[in-house]
N, C-alpha and C. Protein backbone atom coordinates (compact mmCIF):
# COMPACT_ATOMS: atom_id res chain seq x y z
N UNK A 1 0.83 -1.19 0.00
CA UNK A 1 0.00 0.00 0.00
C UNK A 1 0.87 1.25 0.00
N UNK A 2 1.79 1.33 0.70
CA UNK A 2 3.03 2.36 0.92
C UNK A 2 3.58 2.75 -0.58
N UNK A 3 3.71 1.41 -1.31
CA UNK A 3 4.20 1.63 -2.32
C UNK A 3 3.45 2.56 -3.71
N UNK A 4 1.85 1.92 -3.72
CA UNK A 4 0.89 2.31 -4.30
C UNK A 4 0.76 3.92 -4.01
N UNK A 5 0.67 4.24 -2.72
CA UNK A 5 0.48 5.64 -2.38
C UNK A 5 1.67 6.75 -2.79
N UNK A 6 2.69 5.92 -2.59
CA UNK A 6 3.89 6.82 -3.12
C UNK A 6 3.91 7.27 -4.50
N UNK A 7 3.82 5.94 -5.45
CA UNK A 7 3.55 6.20 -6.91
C UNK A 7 2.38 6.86 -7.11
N UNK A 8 1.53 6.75 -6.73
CA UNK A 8 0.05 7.89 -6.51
C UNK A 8 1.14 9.54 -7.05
N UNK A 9 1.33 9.29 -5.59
CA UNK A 9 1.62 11.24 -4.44
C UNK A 9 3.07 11.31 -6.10
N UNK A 10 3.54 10.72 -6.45
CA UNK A 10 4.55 10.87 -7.51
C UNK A 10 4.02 11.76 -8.85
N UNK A 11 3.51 10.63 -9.13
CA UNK A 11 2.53 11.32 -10.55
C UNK A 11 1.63 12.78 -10.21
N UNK A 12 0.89 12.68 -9.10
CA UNK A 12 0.27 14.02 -8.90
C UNK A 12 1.45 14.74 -8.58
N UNK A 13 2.65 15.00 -8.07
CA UNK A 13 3.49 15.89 -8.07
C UNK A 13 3.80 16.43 -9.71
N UNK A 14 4.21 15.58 -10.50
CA UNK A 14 4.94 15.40 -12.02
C UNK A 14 3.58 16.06 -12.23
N UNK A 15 2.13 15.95 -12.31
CA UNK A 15 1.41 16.83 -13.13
C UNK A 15 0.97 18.18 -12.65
N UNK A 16 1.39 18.29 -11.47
CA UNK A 16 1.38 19.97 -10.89
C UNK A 16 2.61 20.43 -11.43
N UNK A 17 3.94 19.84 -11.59
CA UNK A 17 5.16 20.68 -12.03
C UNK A 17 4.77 20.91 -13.50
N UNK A 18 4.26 19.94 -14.39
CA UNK A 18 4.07 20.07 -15.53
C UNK A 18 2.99 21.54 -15.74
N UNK A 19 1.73 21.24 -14.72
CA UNK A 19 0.84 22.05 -14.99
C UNK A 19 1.32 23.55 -14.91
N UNK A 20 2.65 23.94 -14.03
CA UNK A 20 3.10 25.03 -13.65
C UNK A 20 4.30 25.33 -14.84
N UNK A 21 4.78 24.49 -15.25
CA UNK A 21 5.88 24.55 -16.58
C UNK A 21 4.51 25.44 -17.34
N UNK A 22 3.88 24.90 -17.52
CA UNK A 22 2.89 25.66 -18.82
C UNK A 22 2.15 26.31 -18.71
N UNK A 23 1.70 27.22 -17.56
CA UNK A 23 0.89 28.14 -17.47
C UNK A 23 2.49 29.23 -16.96
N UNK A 24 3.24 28.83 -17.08
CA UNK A 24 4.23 29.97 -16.87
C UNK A 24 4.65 30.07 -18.50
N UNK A 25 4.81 29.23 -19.29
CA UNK A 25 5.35 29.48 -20.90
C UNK A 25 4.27 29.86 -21.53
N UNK A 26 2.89 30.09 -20.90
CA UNK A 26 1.71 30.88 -21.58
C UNK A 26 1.95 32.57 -20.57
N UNK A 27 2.53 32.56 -19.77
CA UNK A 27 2.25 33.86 -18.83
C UNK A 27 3.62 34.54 -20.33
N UNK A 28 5.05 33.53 -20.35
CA UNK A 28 5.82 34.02 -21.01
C UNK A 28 5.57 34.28 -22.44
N UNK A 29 4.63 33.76 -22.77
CA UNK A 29 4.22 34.01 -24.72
C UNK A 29 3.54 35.48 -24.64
N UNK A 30 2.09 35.09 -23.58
CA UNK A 30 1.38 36.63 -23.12
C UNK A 30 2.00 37.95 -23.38
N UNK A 31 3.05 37.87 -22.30
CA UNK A 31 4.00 38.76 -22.25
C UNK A 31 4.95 39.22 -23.27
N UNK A 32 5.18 38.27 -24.38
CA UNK A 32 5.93 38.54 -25.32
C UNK A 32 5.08 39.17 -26.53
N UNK A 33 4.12 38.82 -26.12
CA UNK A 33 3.16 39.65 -27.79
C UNK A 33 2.41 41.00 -27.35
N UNK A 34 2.29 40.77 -26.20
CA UNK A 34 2.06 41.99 -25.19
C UNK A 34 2.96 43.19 -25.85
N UNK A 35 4.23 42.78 -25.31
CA UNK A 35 5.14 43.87 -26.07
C UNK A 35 5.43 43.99 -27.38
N UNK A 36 5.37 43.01 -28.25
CA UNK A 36 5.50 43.11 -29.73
C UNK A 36 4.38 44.26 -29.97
N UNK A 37 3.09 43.79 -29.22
CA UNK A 37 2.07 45.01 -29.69
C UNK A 37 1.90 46.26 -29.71
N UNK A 38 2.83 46.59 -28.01
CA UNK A 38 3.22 47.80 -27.95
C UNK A 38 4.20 48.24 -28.44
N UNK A 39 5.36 47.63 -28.71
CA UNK A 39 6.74 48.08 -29.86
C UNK A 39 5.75 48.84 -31.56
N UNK A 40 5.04 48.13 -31.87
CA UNK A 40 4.27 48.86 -32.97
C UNK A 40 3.12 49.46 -32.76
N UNK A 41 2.62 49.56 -31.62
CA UNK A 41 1.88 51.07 -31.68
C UNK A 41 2.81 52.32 -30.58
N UNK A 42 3.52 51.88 -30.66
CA UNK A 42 4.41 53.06 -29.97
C UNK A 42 5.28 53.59 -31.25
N UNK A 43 5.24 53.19 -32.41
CA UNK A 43 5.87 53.59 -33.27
C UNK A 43 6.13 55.41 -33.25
N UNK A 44 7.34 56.29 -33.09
CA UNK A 44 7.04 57.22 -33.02
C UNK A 44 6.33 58.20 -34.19
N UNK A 45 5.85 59.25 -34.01
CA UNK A 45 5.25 60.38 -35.10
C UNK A 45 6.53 60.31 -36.13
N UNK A 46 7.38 60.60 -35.77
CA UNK A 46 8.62 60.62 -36.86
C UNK A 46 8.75 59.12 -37.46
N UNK A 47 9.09 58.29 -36.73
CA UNK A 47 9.07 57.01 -37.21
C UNK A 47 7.99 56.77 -38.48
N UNK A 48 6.36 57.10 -37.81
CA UNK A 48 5.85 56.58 -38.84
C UNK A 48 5.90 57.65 -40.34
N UNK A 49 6.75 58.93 -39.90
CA UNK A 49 6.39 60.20 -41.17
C UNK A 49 7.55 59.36 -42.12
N UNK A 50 8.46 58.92 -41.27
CA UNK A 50 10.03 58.26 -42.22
C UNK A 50 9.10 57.24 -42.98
N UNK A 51 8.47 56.08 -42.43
CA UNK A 51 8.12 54.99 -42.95
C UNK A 51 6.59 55.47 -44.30
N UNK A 52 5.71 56.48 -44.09
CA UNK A 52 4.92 56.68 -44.85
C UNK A 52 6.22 57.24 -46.15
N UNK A 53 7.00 58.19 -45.76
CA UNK A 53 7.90 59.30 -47.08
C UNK A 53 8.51 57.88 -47.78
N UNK A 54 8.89 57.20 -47.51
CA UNK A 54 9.65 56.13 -47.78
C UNK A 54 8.75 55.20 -48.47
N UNK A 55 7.88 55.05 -48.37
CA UNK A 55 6.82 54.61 -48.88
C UNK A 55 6.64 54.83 -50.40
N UNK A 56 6.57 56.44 -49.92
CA UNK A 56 6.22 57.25 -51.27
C UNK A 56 7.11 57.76 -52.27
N UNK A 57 8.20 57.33 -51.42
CA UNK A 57 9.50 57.81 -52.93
C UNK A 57 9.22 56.24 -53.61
N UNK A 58 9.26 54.97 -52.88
CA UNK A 58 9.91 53.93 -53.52
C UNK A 58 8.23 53.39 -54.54
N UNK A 59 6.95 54.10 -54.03
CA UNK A 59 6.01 54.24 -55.71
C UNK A 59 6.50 55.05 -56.40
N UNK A 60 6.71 56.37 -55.97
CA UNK A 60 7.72 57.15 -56.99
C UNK A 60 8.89 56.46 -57.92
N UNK A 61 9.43 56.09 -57.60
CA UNK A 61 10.36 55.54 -58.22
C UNK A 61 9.88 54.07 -59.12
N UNK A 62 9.42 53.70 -58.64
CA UNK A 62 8.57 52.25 -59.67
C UNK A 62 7.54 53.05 -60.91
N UNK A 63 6.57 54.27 -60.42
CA UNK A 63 5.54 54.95 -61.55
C UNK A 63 7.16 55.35 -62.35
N UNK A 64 8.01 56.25 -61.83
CA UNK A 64 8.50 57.36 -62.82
C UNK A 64 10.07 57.04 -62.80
N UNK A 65 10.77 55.99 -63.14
CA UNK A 65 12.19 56.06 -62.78
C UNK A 65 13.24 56.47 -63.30
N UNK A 66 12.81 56.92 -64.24
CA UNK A 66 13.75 58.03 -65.11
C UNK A 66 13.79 59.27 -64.32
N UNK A 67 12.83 59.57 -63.71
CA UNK A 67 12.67 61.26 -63.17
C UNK A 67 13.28 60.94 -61.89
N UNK A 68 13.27 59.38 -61.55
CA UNK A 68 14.27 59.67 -60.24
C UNK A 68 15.84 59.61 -60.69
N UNK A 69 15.66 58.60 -61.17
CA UNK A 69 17.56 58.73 -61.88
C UNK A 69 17.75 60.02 -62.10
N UNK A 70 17.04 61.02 -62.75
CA UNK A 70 17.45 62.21 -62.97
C UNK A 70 17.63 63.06 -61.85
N UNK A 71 16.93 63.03 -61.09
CA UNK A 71 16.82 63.56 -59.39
C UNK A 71 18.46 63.13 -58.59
N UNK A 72 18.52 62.15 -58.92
CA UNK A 72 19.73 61.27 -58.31
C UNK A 72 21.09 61.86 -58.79
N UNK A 73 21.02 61.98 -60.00
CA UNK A 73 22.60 62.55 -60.54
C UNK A 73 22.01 63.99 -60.38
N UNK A 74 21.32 64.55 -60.28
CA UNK A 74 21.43 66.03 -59.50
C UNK A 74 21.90 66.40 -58.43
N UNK A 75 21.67 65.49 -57.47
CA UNK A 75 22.02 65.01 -56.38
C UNK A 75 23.44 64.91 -56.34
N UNK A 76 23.86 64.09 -57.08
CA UNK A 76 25.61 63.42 -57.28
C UNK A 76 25.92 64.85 -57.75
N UNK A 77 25.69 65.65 -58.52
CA UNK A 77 26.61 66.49 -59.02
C UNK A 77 26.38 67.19 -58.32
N UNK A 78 25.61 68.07 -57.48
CA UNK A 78 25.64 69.24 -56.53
C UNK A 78 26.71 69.21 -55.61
N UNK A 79 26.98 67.61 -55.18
CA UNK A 79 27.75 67.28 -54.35
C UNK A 79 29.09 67.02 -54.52
């Protein structure tokens, strides 16, 4: 009986450690998308003015790319 009860009290230990392994690697996922979410809405005002302009040169440049090449060695030669 000693023996039975031990292997019992065993296994219920092994599925509380288990149960605690994984509600801590869900507290740790939580937490990780948590902040992924806030890393991109904290994006700053400048951040997102860089990422919209940037945007809009590189359609610029796909509609008209001659007028940027030309923009570009204006560029090179001023300099």
């Amino acid at each position: 009986i000693k023996v039975i009860a031990h292997h019992l009290e065993e296994k219920r230990r092994q599925r509380e450690e288990q149960m605690l392994r994984e509600q801590q690697e869900r507290r740790n996922r939580a937490m990780f998308e948590q902040e992924s979410r806030n890393m991109e809405v904290s994006m700053s005002v400048e951040e997102r003015k860089r990422k919209d302009d940037l945007e809009a040169v590189m359609g610029l440049a796909r509609e008209h790319p001659e007028d940027v090449a030309l923009l570009i060695r204006t560029w090179l030669m001023e300099e």
